[in-house]
Protein backbone atom coordinates (compact mmCIF):
# COMPACT_ATOMS: atom_id res chain seq x y z
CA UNK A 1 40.02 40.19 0.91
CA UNK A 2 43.00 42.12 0.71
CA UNK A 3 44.85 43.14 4.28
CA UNK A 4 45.94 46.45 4.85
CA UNK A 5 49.67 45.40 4.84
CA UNK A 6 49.27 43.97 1.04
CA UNK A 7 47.54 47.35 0.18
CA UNK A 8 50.49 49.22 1.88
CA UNK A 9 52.81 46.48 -0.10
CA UNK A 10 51.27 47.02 -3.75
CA UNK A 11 50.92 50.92 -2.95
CA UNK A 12 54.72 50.86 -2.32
CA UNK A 13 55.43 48.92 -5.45
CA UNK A 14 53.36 51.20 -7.80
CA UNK A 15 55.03 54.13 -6.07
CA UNK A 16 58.36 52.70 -7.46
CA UNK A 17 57.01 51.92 -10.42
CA UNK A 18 56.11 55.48 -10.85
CA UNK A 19 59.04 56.94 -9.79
CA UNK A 20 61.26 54.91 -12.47
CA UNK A 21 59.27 55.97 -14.81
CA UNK A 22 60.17 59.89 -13.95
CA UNK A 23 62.39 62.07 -15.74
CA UNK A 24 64.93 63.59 -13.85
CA UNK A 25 63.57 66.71 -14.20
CA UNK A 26 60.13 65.22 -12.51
CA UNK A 27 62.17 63.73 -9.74
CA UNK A 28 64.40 67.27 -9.25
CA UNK A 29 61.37 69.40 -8.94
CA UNK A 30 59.53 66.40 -6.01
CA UNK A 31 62.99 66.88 -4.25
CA UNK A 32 62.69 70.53 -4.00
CA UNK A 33 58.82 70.37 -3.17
CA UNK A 34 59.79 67.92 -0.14
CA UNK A 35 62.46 70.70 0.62
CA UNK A 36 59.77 73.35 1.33
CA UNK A 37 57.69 71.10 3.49
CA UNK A 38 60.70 70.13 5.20
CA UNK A 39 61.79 73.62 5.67
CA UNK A 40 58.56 75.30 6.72
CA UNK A 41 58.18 72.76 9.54
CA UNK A 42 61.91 72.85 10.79
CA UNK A 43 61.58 76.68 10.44
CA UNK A 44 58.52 76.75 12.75
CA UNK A 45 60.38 74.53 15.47
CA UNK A 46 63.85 76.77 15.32
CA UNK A 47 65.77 79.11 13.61
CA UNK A 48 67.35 77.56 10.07
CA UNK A 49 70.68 77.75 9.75
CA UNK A 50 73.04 79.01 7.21
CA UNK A 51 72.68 76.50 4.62
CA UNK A 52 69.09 75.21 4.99
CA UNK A 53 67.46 76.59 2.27
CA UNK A 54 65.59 75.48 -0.53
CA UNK A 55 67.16 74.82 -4.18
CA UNK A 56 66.43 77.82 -6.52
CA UNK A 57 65.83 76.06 -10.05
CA UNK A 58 65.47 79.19 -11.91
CA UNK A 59 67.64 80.49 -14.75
CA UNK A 60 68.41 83.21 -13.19
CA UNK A 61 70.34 82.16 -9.93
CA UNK A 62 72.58 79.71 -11.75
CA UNK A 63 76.15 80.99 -11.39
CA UNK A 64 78.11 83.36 -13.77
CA UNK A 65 80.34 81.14 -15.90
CA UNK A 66 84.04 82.02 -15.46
């Protein structure tokens, strides 16, 4: 019978098994989706400040080149 600590344990390893397996674009797009969550539920407990804000990956709101 398998304990809840080796379940955690093996979860945790095929987690990082996953994850190396990403491309960075995979892992670019989880980091913005945890910046939402994160920002929704700091926004509901206080005003954000200047430069908490999500990512913008769009095209469109990359900088001009010089």
């Amino acid at each position: 019978m398998t304990t809840s600590l080796q379940r955690l344990r093996d979860g945790k390893r095929e987690l990082r098994r996953h994850r190396a397996t990403m491309s960075i674009e995979e892992k670019v797009r989880q980091v913005v989706e945890l910046q939402k969550i994160h920002i929704a539920i700091v926004g509901q407990r206080r005003p954000l400040r200047a430069l908490e804000r999500v990512w913008r990956l769009d095209k469109d709101s990359s900088p001009a080149p010089s």
